[in-house]
C-alpha atoms as a PDB file:
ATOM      1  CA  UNK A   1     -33.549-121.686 -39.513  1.00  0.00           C
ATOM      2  CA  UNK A   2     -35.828-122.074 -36.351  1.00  0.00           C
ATOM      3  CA  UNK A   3     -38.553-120.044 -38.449  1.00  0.00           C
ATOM      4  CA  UNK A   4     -38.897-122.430 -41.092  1.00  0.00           C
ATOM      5  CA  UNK A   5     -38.893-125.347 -38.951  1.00  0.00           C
ATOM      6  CA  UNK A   6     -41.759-125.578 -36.901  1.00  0.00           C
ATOM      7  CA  UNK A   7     -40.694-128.441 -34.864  1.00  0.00           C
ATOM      8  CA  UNK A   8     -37.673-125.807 -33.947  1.00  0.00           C
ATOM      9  CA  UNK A   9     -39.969-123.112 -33.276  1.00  0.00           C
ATOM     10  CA  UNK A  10     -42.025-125.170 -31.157  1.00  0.00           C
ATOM     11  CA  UNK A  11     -38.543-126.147 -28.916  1.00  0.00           C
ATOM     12  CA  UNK A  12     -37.924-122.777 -28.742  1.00  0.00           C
ATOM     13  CA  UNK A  13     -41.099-121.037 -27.626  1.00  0.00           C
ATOM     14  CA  UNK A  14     -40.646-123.841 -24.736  1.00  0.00           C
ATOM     15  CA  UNK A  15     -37.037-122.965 -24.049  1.00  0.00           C
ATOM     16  CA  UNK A  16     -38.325-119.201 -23.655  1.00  0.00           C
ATOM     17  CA  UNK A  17     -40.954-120.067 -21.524  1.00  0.00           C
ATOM     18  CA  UNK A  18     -38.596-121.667 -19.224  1.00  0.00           C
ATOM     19  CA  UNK A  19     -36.249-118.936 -19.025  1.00  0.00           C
ATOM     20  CA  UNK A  20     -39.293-116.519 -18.688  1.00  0.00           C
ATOM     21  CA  UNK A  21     -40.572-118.355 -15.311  1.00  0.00           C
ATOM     22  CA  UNK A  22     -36.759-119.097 -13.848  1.00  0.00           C
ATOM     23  CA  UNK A  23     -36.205-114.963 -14.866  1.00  0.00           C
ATOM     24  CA  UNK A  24     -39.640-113.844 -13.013  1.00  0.00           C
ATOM     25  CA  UNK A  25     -39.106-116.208  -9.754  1.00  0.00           C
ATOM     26  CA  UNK A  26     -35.659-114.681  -9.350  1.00  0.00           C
ATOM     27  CA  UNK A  27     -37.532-111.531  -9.340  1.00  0.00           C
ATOM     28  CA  UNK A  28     -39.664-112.652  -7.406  1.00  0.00           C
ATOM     29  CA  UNK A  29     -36.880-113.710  -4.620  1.00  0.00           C
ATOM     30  CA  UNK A  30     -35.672-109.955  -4.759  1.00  0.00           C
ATOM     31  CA  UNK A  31     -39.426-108.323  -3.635  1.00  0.00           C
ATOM     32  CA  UNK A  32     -41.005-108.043  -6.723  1.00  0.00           C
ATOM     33  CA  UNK A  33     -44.714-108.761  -7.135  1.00  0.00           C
ATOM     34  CA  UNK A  34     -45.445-112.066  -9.324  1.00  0.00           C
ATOM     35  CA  UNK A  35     -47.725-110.712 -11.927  1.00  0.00           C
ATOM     36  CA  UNK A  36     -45.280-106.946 -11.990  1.00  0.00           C
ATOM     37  CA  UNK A  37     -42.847-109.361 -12.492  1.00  0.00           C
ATOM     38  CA  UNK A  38     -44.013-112.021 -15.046  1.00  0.00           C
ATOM     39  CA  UNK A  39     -44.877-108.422 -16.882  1.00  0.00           C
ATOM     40  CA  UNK A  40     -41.318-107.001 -16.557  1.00  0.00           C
ATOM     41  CA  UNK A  41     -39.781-110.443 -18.089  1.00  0.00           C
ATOM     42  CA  UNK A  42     -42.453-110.888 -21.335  1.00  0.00           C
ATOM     43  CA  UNK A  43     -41.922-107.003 -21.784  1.00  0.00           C
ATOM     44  CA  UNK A  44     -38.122-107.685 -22.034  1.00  0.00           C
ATOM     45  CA  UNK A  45     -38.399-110.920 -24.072  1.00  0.00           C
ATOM     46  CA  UNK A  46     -40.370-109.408 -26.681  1.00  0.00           C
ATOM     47  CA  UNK A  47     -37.509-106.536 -26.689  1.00  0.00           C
ATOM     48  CA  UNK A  48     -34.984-109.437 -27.130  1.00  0.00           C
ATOM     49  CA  UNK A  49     -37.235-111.303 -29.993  1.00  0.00           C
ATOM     50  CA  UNK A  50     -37.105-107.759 -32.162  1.00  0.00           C
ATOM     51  CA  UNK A  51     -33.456-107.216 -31.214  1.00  0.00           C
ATOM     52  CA  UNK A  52     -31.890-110.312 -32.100  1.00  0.00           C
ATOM     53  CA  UNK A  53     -32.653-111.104 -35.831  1.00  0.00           C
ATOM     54  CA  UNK A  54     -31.592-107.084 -36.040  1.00  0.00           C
ATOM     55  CA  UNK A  55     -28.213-108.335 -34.252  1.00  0.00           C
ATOM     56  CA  UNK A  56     -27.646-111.511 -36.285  1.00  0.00           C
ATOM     57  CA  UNK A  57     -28.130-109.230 -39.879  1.00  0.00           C
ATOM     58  CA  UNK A  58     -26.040-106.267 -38.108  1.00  0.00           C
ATOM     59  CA  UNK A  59     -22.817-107.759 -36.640  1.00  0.00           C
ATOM     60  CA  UNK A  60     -20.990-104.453 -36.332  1.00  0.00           C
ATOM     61  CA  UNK A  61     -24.017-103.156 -33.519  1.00  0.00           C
ATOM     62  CA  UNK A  62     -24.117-104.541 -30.007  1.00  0.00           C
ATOM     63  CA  UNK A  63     -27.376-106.514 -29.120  1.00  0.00           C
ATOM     64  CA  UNK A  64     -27.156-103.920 -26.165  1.00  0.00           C
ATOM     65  CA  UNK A  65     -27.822-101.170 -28.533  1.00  0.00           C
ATOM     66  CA  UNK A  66     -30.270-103.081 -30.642  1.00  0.00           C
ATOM     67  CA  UNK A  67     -32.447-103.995 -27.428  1.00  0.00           C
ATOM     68  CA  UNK A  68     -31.858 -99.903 -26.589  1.00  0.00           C
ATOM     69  CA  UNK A  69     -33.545 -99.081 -29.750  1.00  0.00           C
ATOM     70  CA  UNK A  70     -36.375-101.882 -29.577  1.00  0.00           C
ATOM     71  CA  UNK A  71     -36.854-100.421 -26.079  1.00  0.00           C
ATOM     72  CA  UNK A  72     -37.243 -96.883 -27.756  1.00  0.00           C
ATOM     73  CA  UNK A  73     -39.578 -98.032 -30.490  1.00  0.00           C
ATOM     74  CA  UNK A  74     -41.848 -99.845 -28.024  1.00  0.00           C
ATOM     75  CA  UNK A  75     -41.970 -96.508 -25.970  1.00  0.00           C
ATOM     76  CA  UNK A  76     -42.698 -94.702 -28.805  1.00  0.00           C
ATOM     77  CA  UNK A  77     -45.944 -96.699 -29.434  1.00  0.00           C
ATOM     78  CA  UNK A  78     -47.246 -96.974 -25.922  1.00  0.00           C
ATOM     79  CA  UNK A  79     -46.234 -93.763 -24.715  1.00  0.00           C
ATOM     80  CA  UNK A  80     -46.371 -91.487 -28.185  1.00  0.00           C
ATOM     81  CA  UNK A  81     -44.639 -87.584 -26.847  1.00  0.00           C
ATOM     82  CA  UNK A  82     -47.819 -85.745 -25.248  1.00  0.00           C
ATOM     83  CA  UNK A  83     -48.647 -83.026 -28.220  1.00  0.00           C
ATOM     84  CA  UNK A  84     -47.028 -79.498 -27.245  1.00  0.00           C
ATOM     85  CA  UNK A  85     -49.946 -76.973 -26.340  1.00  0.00           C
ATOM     86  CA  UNK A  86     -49.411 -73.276 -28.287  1.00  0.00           C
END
């Protein structure tokens, strides 16, 4: 519904945006760097953006496993297994 309504999606990208800088100040507070941190919380909202429409069509898996695999599939592009040397 929030995808087809771009007055929604606009609400929404703001509503993230706020939870991203509240997330990566409470960081922040607890030693970690601002930028290392600001990182950290985009990295894990874009997990959360592939997890959740994944969650919403598959009710009978946790969003904790759904982020898990997002997590895997994002490690899997930006750090592919180093080719085994014969």
């Amino acid at each position: 519904m929030i995808a087809a309504n771009p007055a929604l999606a606009e609400r929404d990208l703001i509503k993230l945006a706020g939870i991203a800088d509240v997330l990566a100040a409470a960081l922040e507070r607890r030693g970690v760097e601002p930028g290392k941190a600001r990182f950290i919380i985009d990295v894990v909202l874009a997990i959360h953006r592939r997890a959740m429409p994944r969650w919403l069509a598959e009710p009978d898996t946790t969003l904790a496993q759904l982020m898990a695999q997002a997590a895997a599939e994002l490690r899997e592009v930006v750090a592919p297994p180093a080719p085994t040397i014969r």
